[in-house]
Protein backbone atom coordinates (compact mmCIF):
# COMPACT_ATOMS: atom_id res chain seq x y z
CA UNK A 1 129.69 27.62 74.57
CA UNK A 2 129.44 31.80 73.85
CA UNK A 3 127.25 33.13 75.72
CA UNK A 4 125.22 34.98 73.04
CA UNK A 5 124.83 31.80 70.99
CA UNK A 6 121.14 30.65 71.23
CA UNK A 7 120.81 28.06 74.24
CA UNK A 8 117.78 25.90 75.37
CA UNK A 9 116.48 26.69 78.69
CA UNK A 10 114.54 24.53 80.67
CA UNK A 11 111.80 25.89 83.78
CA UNK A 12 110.49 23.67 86.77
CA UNK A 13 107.12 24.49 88.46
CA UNK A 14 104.49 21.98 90.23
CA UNK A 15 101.87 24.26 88.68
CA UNK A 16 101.18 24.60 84.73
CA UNK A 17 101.72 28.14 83.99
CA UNK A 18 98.87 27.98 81.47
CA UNK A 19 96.63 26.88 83.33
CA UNK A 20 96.81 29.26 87.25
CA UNK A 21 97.19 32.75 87.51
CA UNK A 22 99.65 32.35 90.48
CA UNK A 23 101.89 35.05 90.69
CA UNK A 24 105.04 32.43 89.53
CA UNK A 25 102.86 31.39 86.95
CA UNK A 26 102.68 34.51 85.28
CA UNK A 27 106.10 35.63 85.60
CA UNK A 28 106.97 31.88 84.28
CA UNK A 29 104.54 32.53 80.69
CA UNK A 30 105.00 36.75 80.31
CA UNK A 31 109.02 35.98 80.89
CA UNK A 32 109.29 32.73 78.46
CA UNK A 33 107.17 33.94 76.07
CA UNK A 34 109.29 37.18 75.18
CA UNK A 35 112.77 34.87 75.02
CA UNK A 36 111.76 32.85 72.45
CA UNK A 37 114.00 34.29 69.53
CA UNK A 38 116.60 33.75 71.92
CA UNK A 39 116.15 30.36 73.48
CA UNK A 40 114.44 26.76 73.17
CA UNK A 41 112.07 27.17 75.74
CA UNK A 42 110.52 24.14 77.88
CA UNK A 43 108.30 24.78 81.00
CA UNK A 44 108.14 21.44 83.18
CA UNK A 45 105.25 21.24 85.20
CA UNK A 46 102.58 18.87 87.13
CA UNK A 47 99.60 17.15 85.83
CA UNK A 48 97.12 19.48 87.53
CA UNK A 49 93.93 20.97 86.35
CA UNK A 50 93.91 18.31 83.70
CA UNK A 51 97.29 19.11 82.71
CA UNK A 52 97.97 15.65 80.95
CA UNK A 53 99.95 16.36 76.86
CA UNK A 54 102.03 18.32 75.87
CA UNK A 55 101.32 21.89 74.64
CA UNK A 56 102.99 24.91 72.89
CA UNK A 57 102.22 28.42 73.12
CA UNK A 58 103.76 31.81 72.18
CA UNK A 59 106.51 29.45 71.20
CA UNK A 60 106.66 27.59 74.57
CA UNK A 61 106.77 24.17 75.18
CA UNK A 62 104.97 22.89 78.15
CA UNK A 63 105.50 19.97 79.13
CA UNK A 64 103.38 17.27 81.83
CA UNK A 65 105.07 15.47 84.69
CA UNK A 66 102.76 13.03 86.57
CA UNK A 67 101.84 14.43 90.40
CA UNK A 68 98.98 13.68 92.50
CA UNK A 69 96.92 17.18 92.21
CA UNK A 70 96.07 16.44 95.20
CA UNK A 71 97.90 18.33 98.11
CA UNK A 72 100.19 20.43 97.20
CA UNK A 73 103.49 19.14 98.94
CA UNK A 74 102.64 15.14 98.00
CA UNK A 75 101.92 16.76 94.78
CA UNK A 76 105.06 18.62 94.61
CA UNK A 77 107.11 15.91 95.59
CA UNK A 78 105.43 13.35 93.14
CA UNK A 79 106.06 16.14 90.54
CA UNK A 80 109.98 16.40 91.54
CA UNK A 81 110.64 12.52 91.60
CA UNK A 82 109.14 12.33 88.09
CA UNK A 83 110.84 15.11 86.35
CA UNK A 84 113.91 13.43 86.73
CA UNK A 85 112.75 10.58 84.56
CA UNK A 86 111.99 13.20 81.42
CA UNK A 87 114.74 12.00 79.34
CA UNK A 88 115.17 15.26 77.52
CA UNK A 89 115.48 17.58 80.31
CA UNK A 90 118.70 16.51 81.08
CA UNK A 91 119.50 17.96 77.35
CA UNK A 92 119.20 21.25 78.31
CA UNK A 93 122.28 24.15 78.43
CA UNK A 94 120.63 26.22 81.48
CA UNK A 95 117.93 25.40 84.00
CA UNK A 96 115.57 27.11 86.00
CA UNK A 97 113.46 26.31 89.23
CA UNK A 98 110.92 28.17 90.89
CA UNK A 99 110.67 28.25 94.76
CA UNK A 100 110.53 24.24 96.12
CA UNK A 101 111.24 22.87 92.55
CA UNK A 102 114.01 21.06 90.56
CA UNK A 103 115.72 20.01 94.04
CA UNK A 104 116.14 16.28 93.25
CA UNK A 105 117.56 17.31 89.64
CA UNK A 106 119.97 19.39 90.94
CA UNK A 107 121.12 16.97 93.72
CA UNK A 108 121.46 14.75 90.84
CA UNK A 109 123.98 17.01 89.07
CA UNK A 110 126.24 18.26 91.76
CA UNK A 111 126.52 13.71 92.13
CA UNK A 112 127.59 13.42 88.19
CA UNK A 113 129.91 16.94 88.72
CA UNK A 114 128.28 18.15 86.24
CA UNK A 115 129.00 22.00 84.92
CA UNK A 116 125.08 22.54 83.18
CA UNK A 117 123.96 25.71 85.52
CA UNK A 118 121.00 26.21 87.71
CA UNK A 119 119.24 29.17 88.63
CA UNK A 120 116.97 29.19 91.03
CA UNK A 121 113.98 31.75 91.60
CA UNK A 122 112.74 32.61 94.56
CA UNK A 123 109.80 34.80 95.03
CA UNK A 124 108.29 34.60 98.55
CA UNK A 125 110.88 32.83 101.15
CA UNK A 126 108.86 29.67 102.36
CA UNK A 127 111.19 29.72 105.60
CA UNK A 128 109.50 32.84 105.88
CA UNK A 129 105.80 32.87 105.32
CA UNK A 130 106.15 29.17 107.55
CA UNK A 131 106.87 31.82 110.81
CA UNK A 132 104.58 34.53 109.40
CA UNK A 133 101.96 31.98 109.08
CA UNK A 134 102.53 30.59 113.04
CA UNK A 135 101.56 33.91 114.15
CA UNK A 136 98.27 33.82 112.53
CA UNK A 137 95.53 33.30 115.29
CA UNK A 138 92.71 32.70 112.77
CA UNK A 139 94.23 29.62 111.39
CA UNK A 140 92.23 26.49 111.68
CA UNK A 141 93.31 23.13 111.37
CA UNK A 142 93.92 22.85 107.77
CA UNK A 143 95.97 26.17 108.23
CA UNK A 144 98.28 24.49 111.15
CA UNK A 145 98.50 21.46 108.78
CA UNK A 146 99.20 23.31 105.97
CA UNK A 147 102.32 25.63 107.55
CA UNK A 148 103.74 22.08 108.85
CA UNK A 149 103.91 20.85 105.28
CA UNK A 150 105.36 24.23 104.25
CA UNK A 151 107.72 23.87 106.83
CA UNK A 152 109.44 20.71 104.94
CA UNK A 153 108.87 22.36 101.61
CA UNK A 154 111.46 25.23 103.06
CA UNK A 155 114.36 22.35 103.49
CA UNK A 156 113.96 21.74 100.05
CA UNK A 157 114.57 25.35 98.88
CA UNK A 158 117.22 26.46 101.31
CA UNK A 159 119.18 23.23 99.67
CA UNK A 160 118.37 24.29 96.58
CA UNK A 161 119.25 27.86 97.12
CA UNK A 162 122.58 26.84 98.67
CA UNK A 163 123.43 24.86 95.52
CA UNK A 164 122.47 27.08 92.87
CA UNK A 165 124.96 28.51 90.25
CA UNK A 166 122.65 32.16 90.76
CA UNK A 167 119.68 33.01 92.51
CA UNK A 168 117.05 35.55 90.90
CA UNK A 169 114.56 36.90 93.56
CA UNK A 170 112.14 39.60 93.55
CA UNK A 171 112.95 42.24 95.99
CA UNK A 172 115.35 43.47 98.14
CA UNK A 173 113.40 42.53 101.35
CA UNK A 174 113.71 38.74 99.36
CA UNK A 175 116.83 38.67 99.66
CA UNK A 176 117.52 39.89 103.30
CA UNK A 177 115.16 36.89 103.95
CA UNK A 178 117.01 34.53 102.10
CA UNK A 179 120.16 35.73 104.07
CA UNK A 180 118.36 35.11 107.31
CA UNK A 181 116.69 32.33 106.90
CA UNK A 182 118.72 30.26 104.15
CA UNK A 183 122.52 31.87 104.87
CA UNK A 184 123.46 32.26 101.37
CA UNK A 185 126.00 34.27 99.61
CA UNK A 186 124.44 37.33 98.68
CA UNK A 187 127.18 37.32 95.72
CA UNK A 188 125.25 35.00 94.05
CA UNK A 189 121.83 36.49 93.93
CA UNK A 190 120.36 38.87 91.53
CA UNK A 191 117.14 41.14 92.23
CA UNK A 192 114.73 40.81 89.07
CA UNK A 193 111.37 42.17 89.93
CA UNK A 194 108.06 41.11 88.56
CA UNK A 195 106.43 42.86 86.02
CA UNK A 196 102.60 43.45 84.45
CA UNK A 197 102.17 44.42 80.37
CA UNK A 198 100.61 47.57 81.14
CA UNK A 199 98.88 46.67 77.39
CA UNK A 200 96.95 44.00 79.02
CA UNK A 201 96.32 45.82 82.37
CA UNK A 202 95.08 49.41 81.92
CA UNK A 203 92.70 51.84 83.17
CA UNK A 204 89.14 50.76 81.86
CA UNK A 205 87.14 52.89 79.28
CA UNK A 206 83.83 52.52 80.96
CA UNK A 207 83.74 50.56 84.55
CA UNK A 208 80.08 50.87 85.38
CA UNK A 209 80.04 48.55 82.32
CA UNK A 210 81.96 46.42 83.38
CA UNK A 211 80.32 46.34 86.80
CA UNK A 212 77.18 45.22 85.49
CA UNK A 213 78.72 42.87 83.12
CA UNK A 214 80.21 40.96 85.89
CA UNK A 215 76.49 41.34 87.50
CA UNK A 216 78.14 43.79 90.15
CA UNK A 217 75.78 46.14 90.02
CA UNK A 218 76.06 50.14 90.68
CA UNK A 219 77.75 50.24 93.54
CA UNK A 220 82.03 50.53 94.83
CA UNK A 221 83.92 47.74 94.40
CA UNK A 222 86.91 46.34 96.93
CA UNK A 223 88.62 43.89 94.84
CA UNK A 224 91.06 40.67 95.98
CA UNK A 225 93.54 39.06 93.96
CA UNK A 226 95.17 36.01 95.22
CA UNK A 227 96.04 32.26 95.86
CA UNK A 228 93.12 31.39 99.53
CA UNK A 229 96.48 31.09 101.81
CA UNK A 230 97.24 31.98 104.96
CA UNK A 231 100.21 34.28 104.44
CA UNK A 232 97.05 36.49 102.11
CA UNK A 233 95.60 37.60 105.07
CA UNK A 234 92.43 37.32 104.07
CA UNK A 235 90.88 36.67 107.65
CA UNK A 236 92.16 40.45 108.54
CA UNK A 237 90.16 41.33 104.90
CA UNK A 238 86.96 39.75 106.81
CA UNK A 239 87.47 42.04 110.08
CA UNK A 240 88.34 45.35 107.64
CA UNK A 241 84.72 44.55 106.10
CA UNK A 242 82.53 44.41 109.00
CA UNK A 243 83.63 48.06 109.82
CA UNK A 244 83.42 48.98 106.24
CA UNK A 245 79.91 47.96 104.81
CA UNK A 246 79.06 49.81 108.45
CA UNK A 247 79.83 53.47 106.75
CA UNK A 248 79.59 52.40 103.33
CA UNK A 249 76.29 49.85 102.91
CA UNK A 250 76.83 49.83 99.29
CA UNK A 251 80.44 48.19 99.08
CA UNK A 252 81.03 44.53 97.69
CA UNK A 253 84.08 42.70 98.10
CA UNK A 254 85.12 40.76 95.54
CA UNK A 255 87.33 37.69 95.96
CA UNK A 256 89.17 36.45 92.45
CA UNK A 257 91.53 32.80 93.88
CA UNK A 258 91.11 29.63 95.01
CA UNK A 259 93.03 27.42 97.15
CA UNK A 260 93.21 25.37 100.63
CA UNK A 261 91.38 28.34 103.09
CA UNK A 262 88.28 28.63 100.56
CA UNK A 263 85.84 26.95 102.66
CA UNK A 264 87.59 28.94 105.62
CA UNK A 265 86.63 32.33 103.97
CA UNK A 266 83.14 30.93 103.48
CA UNK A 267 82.50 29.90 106.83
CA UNK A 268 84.19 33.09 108.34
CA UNK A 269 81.82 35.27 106.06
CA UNK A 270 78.93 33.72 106.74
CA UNK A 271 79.16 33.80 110.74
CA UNK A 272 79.96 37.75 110.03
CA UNK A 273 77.20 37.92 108.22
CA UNK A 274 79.04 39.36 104.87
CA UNK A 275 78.49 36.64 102.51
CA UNK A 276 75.98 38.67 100.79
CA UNK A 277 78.20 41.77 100.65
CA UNK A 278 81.05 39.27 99.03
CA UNK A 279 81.16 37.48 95.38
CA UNK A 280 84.01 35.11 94.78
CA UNK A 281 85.55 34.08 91.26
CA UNK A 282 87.76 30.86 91.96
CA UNK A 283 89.27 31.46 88.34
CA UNK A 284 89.47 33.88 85.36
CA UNK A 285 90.56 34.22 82.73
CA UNK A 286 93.52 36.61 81.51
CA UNK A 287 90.92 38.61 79.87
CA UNK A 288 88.33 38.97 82.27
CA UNK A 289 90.88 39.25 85.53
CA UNK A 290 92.37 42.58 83.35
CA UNK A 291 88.24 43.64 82.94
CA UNK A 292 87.75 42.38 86.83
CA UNK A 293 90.55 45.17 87.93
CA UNK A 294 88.82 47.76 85.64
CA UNK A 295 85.58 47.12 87.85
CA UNK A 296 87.43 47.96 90.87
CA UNK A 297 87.14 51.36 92.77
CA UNK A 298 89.88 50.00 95.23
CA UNK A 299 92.27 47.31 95.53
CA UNK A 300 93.05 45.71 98.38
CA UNK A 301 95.98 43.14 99.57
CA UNK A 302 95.73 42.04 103.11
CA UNK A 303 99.13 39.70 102.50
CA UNK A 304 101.50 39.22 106.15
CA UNK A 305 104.28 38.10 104.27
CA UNK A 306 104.41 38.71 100.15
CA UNK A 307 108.08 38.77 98.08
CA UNK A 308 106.73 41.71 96.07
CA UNK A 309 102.86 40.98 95.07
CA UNK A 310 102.15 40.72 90.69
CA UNK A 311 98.54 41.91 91.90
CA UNK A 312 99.79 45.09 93.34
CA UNK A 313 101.64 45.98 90.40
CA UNK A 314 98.49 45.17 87.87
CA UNK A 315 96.34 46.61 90.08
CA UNK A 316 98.79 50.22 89.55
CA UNK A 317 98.94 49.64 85.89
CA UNK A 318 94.95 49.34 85.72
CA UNK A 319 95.03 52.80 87.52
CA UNK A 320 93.55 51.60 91.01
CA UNK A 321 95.04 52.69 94.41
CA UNK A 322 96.02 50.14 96.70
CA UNK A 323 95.30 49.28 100.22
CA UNK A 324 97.73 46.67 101.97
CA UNK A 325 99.62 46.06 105.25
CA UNK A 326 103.33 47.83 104.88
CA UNK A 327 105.36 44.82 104.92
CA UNK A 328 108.61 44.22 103.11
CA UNK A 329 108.21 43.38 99.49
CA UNK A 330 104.67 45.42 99.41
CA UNK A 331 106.14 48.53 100.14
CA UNK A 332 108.88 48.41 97.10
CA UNK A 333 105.75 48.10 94.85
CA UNK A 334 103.33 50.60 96.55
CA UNK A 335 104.46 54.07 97.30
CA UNK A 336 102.06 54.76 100.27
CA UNK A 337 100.27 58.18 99.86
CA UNK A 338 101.52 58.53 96.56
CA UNK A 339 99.69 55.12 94.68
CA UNK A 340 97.99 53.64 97.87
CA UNK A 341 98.03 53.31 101.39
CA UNK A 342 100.10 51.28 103.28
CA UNK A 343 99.05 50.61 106.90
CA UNK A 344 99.86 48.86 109.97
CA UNK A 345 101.02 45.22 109.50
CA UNK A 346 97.47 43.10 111.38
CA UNK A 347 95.61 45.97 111.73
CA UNK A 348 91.80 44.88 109.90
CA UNK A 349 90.93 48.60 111.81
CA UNK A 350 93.62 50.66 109.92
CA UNK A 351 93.05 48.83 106.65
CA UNK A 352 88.91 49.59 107.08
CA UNK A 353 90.17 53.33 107.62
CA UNK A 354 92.11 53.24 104.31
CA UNK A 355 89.15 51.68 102.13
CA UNK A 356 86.85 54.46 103.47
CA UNK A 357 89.19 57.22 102.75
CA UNK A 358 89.59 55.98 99.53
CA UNK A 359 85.78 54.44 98.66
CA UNK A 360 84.40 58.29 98.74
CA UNK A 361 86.58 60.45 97.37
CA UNK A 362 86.68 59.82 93.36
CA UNK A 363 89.40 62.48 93.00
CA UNK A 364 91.82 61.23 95.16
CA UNK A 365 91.31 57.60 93.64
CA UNK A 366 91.83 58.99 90.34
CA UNK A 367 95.23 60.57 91.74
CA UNK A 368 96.78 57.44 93.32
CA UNK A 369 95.73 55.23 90.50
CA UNK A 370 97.12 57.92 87.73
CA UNK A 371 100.55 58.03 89.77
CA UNK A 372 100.76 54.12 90.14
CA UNK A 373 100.19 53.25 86.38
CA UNK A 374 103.56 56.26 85.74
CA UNK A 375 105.24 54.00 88.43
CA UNK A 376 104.61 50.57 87.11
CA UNK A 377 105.47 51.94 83.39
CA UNK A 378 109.12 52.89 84.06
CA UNK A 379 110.13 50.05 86.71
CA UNK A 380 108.08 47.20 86.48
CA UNK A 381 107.24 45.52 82.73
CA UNK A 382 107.32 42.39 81.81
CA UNK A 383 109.49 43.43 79.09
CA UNK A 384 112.40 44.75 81.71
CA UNK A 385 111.74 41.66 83.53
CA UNK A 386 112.67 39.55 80.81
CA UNK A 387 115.53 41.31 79.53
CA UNK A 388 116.78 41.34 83.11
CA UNK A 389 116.17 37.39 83.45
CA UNK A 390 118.18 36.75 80.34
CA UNK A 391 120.80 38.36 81.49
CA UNK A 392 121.03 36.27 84.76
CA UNK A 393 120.74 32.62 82.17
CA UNK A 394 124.07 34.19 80.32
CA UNK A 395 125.74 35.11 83.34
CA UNK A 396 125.01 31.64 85.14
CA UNK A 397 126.35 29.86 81.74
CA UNK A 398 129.30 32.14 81.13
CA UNK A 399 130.39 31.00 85.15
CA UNK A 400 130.30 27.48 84.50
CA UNK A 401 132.00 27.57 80.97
């Protein structure tokens, strides 16, 4: 068919978009949502946090396949055997998985020979974070269990990845992964980074407000972003604390995710003694996470192994500097002494240095958070992300026509 006739596209994730503030879930609803005059739109997805009928928003359909919710690879393979049985999936022109999903469809239509395309997004390389995450000493055993499980889950997505018309991925240090770890043609893969509507996420009119509206108080604010996994480093966030509150008694961490380490990050704050200089938000809202960044005096990312990091770039487009380790992927979204500080990959001493550099000086803050939201504004919108994706769905149809 042309490839600028309109075309229905169909998306794979375990997760509802709608319903988690993942970083794949928001690139899944900000990039569907602004194809719509161009495409049919369906988002597959699992029956988890009561996930259960259909829905349609922004002109998305979103659909429910049956999966445990229970853990996340039994859930993601309950999810995969049943999307195969949604009878109009297979009516699609173009699909789309993200990470460890859609592998049984696709295995399915390389058996028929059929010429539908598939492209397949990868974000953080799961071959990857599975070694980053063996180094980590502060794992427990629900940490070891989980990087076994994550080690299967990587089988699934190099076969996927091998099979794939084209690949999208987020950054350039994605991709060298994906050759390492996955050997796949590089010819086939297309960089499309994440974005953040800089609409949405924007410097705040009057923090201290906002501060006490969360019931934050007066005092500087160290705020987290992110899924409670091991590859977010948030054990090395514990150790940078315990030096910080130490020359700054005043500063609260805040903690906005949820997932498999939570009771972890309890138990590891409470034998430092920190629980009381923490407050954790398992879930927000889009509305209040975009007021939660405009209570922040610093952001911080303590990630080991990140594809590029959504939170980084929101954080730069609500005019906060950044603290995070300089690994791959971080550093293409950070520009270190220009919107944050990047420091030594591990090191909870160097990233307590960087928070207490930053916490005191309010003009240096306001420098690094000025300069990030001009960087996020012309390289990293939604709105170029989109444009970009669309691109690779023609491409990948136009090559199998």
């Amino acid at each position: 068919m042309p490839v600028m006739e309109r075309f229905r596209l169909a998306v794979f994730n375990t997760q509802p978009p709608h319903l988690y503030f993942g970083g794949v879930e928001r690139r899944i609803i900000e990039t569907t949502r602004r194809l719509t005059s161009k495409a049919d739109i369906t988002v597959y997805s699992g029956t988890k946090a009561g996930f259960k009928e259909p829905a349609k928003i922004d002109g998305v359909n979103l659909v429910p396949c049956n999966s445990t919710d229970k853990i996340y690879p039994l859930d993601n393979w309950s999810f995969n055997k049943n999307l195969i049985k949604q009878a109009d999936v297979w009516e699609a022109d173009v699909f789309e998985a993200h990470n460890d999903n859609g592998y049984r469809l696709l295995k399915i239509l390389k058996q028929q020979g059929s010429k539908k395309p598939f492209v397949h997004t990868i974000h953080g390389v799961l071959a990857d974070e599975y070694e980053q995450a063996k180094q980590n000493v502060y794992a427990g055993f629900r940490g070891r269990l989980a990087n076994q499980f994550m080690r299967r889950l990587a089988k699934f997505e190099k076969e996927t990845a091998q099979n794939a018309t084209l690949i999208a991925t987020i950054s350039r240090v994605s991709l060298e992964k994906m050759q390492k770890h996955y050997n796949v043609d590089p010819s086939k893969v297309r960089i499309v980074p994440n974005g953040v509507d800089p609409e949405k996420y924007k410097p705040a009119d009057d923090p201290a407000a906002l501060k006490r509206k969360f019931g934050l108080g007066d005092v500087p604010v160290v705020l987290f972003v992110g899924n409670l996994i091991p590859r977010k480093g948030l054990p090395f966030l514990v150790e940078a604390a315990k030096k910080t509150v130490k020359s700054n008694a005043d500063v609260r961490f805040v903690v906005v995710g949820d997932g498999p380490l939570k009771n972890q990050l309890n138990a590891d704050l409470k034998n430092a003694n920190l629980s009381g200089r923490f407050t954790l938000f398992s879930r927000l809202t889009d509305e209040a996470l975009a007021e939660m960044y405009g209570c922040a005096d610093v952001f911080v990312l303590p990630s080991v192994q990140e594809g590029q990091g959504i939170v980084l770039l929101e954080a730069a487009s609500s005019g906060k500097p950044v603290v995070a380790f300089d690994i791959g992927g971080v550093n293409e979204a950070v520009e270190s002494g220009e919107t944050g500080l990047l420091v030594e990959r591990g090191n909870s001493g160097a990233l307590a240095d960087a928070l207490l550099k930053l916490l005191p000086d309010a003009d240096l803050r306001l420098k690094m958070g000025s300069a990030g939201r001009k960087f996020v504004m012309e390289n990293f919108t939604w709105d170029i992300c989109a444009q970009k994706m669309l691109a690779v769905y023609r491409e990948a149809m136009a090559l199998k026509a």
